[in-house]
Protein backbone atom coordinates (compact mmCIF):
# COMPACT_ATOMS: atom_id res chain seq x y z
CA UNK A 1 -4.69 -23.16 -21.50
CA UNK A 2 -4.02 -22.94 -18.02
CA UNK A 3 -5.62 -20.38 -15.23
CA UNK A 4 -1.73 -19.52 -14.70
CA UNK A 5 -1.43 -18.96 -18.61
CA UNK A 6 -3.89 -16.38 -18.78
CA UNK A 7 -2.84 -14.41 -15.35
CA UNK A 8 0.86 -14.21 -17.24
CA UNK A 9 -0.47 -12.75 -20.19
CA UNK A 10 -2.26 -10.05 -18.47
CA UNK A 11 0.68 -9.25 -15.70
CA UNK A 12 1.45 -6.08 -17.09
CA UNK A 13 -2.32 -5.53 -15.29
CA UNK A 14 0.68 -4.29 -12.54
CA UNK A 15 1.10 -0.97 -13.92
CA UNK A 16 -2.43 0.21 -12.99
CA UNK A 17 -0.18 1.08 -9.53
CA UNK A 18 1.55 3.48 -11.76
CA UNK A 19 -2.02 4.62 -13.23
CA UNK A 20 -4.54 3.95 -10.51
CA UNK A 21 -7.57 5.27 -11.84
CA UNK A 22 -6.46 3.85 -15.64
CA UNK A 23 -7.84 0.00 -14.47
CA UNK A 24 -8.61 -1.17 -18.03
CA UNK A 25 -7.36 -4.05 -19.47
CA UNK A 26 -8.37 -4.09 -23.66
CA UNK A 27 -7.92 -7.64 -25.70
CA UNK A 28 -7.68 -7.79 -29.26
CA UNK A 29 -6.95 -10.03 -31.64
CA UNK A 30 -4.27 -8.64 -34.89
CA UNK A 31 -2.52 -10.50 -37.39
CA UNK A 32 1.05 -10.77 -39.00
CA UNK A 33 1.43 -12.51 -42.74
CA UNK A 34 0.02 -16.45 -41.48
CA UNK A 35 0.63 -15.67 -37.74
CA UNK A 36 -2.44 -15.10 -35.77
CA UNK A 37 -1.97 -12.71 -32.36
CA UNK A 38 -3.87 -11.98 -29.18
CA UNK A 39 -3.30 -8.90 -27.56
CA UNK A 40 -3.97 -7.59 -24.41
CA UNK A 41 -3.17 -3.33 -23.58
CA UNK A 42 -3.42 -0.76 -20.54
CA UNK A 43 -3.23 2.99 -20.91
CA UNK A 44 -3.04 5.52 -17.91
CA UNK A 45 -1.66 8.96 -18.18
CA UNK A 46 1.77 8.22 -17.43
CA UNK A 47 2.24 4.56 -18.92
CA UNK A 48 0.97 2.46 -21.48
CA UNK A 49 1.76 -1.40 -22.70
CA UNK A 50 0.76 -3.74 -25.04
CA UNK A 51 1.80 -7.41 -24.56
CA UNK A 52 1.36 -9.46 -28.45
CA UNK A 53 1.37 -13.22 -27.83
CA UNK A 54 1.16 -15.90 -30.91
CA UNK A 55 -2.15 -17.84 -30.47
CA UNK A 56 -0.15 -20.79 -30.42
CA UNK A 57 1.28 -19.92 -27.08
CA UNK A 58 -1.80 -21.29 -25.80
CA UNK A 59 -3.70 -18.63 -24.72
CA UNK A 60 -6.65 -18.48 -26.81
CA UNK A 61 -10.41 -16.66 -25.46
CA UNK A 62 -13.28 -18.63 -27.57
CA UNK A 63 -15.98 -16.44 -29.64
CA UNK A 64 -14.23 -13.68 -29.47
CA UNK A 65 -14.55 -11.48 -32.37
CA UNK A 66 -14.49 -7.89 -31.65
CA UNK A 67 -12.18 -5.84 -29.02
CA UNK A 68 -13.63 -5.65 -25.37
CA UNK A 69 -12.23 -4.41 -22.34
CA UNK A 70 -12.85 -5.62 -18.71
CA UNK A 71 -11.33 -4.05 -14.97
CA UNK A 72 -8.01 -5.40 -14.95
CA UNK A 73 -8.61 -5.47 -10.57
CA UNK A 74 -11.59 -7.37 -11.67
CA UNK A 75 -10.12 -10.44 -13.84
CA UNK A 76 -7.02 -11.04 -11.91
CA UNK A 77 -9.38 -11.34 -8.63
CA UNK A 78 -11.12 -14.16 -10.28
CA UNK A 79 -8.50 -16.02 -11.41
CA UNK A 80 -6.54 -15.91 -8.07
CA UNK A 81 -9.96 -17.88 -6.88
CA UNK A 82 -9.07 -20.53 -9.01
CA UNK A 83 -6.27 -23.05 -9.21
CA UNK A 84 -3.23 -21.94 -11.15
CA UNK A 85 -2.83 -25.71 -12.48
CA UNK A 86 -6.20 -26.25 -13.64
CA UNK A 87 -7.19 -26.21 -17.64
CA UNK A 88 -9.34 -22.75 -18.07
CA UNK A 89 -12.20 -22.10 -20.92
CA UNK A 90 -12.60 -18.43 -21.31
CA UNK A 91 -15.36 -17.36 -23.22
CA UNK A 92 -16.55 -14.10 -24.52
CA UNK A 93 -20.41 -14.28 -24.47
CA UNK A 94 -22.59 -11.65 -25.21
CA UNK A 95 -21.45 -8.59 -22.72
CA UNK A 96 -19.17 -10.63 -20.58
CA UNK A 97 -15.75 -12.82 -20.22
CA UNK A 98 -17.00 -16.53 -19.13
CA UNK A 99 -14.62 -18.09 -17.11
CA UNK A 100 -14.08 -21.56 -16.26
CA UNK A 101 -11.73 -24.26 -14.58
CA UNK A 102 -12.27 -27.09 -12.00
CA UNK A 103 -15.38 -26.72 -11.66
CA UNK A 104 -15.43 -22.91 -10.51
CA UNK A 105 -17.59 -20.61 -13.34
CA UNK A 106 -17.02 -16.58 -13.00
CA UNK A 107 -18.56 -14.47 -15.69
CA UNK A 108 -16.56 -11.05 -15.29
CA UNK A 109 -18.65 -7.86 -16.95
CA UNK A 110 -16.41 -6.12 -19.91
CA UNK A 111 -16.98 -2.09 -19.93
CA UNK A 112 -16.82 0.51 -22.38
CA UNK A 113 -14.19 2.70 -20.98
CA UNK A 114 -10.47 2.59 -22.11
CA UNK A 115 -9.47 1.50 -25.51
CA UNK A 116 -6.76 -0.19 -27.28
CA UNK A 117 -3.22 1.01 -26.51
CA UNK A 118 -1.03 1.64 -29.80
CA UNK A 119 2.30 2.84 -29.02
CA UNK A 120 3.08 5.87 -30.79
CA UNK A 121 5.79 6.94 -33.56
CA UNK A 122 9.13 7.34 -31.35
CA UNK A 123 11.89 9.04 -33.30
CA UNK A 124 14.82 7.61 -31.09
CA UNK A 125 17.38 9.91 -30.24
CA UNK A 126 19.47 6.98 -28.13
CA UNK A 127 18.90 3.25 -28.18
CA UNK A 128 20.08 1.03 -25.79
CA UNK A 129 20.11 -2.79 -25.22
CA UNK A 130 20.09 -4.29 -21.91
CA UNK A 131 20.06 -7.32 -19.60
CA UNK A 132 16.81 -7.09 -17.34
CA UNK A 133 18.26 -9.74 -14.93
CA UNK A 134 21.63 -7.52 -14.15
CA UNK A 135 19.47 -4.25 -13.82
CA UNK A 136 16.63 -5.39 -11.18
CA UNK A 137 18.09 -5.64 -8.34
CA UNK A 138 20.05 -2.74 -8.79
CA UNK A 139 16.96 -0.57 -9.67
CA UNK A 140 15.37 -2.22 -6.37
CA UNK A 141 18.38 -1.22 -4.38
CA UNK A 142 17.74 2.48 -5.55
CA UNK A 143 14.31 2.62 -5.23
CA UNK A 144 14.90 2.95 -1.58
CA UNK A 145 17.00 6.33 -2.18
CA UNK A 146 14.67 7.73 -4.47
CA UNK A 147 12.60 10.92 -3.84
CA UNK A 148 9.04 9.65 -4.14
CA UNK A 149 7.63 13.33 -2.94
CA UNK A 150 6.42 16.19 -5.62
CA UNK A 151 7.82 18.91 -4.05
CA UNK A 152 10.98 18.15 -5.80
CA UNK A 153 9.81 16.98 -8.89
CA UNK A 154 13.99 17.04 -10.20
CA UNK A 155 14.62 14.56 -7.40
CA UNK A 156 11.91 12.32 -7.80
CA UNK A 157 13.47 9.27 -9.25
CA UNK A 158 16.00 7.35 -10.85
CA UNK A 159 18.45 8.86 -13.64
CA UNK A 160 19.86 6.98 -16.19
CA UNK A 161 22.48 8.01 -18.79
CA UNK A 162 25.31 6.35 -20.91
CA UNK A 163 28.91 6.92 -21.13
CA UNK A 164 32.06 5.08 -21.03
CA UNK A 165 31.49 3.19 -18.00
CA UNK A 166 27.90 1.88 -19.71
CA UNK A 167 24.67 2.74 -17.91
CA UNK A 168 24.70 4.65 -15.02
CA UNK A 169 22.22 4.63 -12.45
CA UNK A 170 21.55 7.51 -9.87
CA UNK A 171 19.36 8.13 -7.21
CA UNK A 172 19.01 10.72 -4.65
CA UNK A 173 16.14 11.71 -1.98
CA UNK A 174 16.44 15.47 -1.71
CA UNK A 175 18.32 15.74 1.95
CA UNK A 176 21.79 14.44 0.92
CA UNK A 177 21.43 10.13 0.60
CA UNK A 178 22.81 9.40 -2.61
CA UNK A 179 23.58 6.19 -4.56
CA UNK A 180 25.24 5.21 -8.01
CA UNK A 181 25.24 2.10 -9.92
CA UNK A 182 26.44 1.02 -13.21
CA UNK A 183 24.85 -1.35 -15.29
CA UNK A 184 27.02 -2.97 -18.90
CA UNK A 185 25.29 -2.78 -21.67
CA UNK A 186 24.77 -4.91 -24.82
CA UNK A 187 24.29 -2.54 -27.52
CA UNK A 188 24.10 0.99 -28.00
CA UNK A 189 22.96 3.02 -30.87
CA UNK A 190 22.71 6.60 -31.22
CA UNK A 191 23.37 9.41 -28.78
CA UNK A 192 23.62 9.21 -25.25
CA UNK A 193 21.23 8.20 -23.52
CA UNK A 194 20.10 10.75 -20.38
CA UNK A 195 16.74 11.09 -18.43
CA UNK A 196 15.33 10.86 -15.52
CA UNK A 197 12.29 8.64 -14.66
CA UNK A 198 9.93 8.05 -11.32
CA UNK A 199 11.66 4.67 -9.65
CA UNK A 200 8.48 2.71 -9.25
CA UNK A 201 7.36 3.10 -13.08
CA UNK A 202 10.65 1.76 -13.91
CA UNK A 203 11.25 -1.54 -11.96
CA UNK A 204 7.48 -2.08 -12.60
CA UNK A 205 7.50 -1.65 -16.19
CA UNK A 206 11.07 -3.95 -16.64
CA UNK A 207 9.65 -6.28 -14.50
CA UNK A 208 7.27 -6.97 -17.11
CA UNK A 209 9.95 -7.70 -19.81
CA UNK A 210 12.46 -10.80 -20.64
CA UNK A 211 15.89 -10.76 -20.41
CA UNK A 212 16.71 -8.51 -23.46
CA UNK A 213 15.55 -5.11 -23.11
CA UNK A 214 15.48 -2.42 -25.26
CA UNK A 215 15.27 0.82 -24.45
CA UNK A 216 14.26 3.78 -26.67
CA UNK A 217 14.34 7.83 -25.84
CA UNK A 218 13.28 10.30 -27.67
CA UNK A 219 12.49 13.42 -25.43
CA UNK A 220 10.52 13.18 -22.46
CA UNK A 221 9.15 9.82 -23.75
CA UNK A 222 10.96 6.62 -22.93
CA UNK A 223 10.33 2.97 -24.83
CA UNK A 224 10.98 -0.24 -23.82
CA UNK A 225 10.12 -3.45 -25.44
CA UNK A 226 11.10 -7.58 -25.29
CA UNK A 227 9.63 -8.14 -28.97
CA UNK A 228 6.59 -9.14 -27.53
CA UNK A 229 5.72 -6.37 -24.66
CA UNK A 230 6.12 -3.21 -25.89
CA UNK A 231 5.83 -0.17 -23.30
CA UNK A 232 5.40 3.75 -23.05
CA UNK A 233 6.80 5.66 -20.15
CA UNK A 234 6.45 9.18 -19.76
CA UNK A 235 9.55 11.02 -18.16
CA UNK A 236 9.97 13.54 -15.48
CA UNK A 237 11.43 17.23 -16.57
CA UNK A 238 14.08 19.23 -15.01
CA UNK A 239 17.39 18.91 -14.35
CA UNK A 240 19.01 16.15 -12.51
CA UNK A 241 21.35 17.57 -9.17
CA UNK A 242 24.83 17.09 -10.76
CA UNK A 243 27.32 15.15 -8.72
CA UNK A 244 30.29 17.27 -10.61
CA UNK A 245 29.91 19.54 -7.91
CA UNK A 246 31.21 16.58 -5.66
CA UNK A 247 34.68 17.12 -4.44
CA UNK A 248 37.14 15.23 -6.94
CA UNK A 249 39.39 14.27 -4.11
CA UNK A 250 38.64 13.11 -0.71
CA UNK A 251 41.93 13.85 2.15
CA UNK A 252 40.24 12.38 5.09
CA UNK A 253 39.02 8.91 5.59
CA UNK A 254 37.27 7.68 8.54
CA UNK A 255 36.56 4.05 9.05
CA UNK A 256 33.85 3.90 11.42
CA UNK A 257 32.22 0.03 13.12
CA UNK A 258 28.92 -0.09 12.04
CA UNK A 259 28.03 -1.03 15.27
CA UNK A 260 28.86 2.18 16.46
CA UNK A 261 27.17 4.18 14.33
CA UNK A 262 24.02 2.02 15.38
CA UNK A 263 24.48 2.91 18.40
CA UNK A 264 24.06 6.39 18.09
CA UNK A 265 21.41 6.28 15.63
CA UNK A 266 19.26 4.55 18.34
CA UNK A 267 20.22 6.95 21.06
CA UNK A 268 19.18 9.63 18.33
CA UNK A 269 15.68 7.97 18.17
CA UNK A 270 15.31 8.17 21.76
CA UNK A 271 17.09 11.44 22.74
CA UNK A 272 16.66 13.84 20.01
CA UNK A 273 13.78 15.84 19.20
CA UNK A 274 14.84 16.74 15.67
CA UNK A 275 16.75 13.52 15.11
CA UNK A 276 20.03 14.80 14.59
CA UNK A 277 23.47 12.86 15.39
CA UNK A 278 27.06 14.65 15.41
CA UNK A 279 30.00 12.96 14.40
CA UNK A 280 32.89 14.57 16.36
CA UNK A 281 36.97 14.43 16.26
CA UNK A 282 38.22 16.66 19.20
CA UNK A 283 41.25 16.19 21.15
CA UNK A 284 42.16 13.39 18.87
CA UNK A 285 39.17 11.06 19.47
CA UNK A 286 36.15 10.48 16.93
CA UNK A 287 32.91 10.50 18.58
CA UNK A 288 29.13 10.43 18.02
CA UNK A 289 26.86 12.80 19.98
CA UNK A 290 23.46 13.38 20.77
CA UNK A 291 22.52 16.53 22.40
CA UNK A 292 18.87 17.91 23.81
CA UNK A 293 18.77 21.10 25.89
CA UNK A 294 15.16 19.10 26.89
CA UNK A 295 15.97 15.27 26.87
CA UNK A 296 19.61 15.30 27.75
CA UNK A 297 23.03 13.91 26.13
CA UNK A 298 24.28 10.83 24.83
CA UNK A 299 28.18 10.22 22.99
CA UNK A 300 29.65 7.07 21.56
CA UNK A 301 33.17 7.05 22.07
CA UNK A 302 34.58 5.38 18.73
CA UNK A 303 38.23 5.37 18.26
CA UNK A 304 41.30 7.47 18.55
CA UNK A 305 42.03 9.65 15.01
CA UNK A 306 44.92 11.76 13.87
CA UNK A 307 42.06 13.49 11.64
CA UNK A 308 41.83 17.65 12.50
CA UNK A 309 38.71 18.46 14.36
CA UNK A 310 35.86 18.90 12.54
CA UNK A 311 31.89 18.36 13.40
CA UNK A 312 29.22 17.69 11.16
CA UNK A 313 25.39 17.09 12.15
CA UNK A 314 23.57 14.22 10.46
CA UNK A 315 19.97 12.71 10.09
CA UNK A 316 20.29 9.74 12.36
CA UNK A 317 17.31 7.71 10.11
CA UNK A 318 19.16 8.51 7.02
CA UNK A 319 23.12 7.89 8.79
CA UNK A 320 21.84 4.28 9.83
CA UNK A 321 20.44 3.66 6.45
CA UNK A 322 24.63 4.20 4.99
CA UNK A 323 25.86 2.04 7.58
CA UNK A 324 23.64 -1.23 7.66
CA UNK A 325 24.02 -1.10 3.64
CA UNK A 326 27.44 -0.35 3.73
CA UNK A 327 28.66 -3.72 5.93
CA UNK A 328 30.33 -4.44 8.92
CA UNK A 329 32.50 -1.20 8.43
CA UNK A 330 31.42 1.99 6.94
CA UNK A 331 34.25 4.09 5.49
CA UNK A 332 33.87 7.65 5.05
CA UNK A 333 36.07 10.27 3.24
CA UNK A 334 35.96 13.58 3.39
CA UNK A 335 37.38 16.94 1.09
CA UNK A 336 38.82 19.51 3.81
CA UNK A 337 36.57 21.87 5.23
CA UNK A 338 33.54 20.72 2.64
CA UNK A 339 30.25 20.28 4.92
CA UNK A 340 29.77 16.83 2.98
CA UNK A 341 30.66 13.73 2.87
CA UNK A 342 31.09 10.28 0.62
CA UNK A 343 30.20 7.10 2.01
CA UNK A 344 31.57 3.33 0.01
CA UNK A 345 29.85 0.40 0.38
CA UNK A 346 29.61 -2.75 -1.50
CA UNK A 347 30.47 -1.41 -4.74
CA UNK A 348 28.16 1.80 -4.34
CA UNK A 349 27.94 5.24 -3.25
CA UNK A 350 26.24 7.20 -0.74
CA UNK A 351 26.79 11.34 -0.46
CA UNK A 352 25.90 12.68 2.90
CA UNK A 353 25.50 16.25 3.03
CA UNK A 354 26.05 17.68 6.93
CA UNK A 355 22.55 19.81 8.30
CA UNK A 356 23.61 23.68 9.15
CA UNK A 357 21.30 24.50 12.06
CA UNK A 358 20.45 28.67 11.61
């Protein structure tokens, strides 16, 4: 086999970051009428994964005949020091894993901590079949609106449920960024599916999977498996903010150059001490202001508006964030006197809730 080979095999090593003090990575060998397996397993508190490869697949560690474990951090340090190209021995002999390619010998300890992961009984209440390739870079996109903080443990992370549009993807960070995304899907079984899961644990754990994906929930514990990589996730509790509450219908809309909003998110930066940006329509012109009884005033004169007057304070960081991702223009629409508003860009959704200062 190959040095590359073996570091594939052992990738989903990646989901220590989920279980950082879970390092472990347990091989095994099992067997299936005449096919012959090699297994490799992690277990943390939160997420566990077994990957089953046929022997023939060329990865294949000589002498071994019992289960042994070695620091995942450990093994895929060594094999980064060799060449990816070159033809790898690996060895088990005595207490260790014996390494070897081009020349370069490691002999990395095994320990006696962790075990062999065996995914549990699951009875499904919702299964779902999906296309890994569609759903990463969406989940990437909303990984970047995701709560990652604890102090809102219904916030942190993605949610996923199913309905007539397919699989829809939510994320929001607490302080009134939002984003939705829908995702087809190729087969659905059961109820629908609904839960809510921490961003990074997903993308990490699909990034470990082919193309086909299925996905398997049954309470507060979520299943995924490619036929040959089979993981665990545990889910977060609580309930999901509801975007029913959202206004149905929007009677304002405000098409704003991102340039200016740039602008003002800059002078923001510089001018405010909280941070804070107003967008303005008075006298039949939309502006953006910055005010500071300390550091002074700043306004953007946009455009002239037939809107009524209305003002609504924003988080600069988090009103540049909408506008760069929603293009050269960012269109906003707004219900009546409601102290929120929904931002569309590129086929997604951000909700912006205004800040009321007491």
């Amino acid at each position: 086999m190959k040095v590359s080979d073996l570091t594939e095999f052992t990738s989903i090593w990646s989901l220590s970051s989920i279980d950082s003090n879970s390092d472990v990575l347990t091989f095994s060998k099992s067997y299936d009428a005449d096919q012959e397996y090699l297994s490799v397993s992690f277990q943390g508190m939160h997420v566990g994964a077994v990957r089953l490869w046929p022997t023939t697949r060329d990865v294949e560690i000589d002498a071994m005949e019992r289960t042994f474990s070695v620091q995942g951090a450990m093994l895929h340090g060594t094999l980064a020091l060799m060449n990816d190209d070159a033809n790898l021995t690996a060895q088990v002999a005595g207490r260790d894993l014996l390494l070897q390619a081009s020349g370069r010998t490691a002999r990395v300890r095994t320990v006696d901590r962790g075990g062999e992961f065996v995914l549990p009984p699951l009875v499904a209440d919702s299964t779902v079949v999906i296309d890994r390739g569609d759903i990463g870079p969406k989940l990437a996109m909303l990984s970047g609106v995701a709560a990652r903080t604890l102090d809102k443990p219904a916030l942190t992370g993605i949610n996923v449920s199913t309905g007539t549009a397919g699989l829809l993807m939510r994320a929001t960070d607490g302080h009134g960024r939002a984003c939705m995304v829908t995702q087809s899907v190729r087969e659905q079984r059961g109820g629908e599916m609904s839960f809510t899961a921490p961003a990074a644990d997903l993308s990490i754990a699909l990034q470990e999977c082919g193309r086909e994906v299925t996905l398997e929930q049954g309470g507060s514990i979520l299943h995924m498996n490619d036929g040959e990589t089979f993981l665990r996730l545990s889910l977060i509790h609580g309930e999901y903010p509801s975007f029913r509450s959202l206004p149905r219908r929007f009677d304002t809309e405000l098409v704003i150059p991102t340039q200016s909003i740039d602008v003002a998110v800059r002078a923001a930066a510089l001018m405010s001490q909280h941070g804070l940006v107003a967008l303005v329509v008075e006298g039949g012109r939309l502006s953006f202001v910055v005010s500071d009884a300390e550091r002074g005033d700043f306004k953007v004169d946009v455009m002239e508006t037939t809107v009524p007057e209305f003002m609504m304070l924003f988080d600069a960081e988090y009103l540049g964030q909408v506008a760069r991702a929603s293009g050269i223009e960012t269109v906003m629409q707004r219900a009546g006197t409601a102290n929120q508003i929904l931002v569309r860009g590129n086929g997604w959704y951000y909700w912006l809730a205004g800040i009321i200062q007491g």
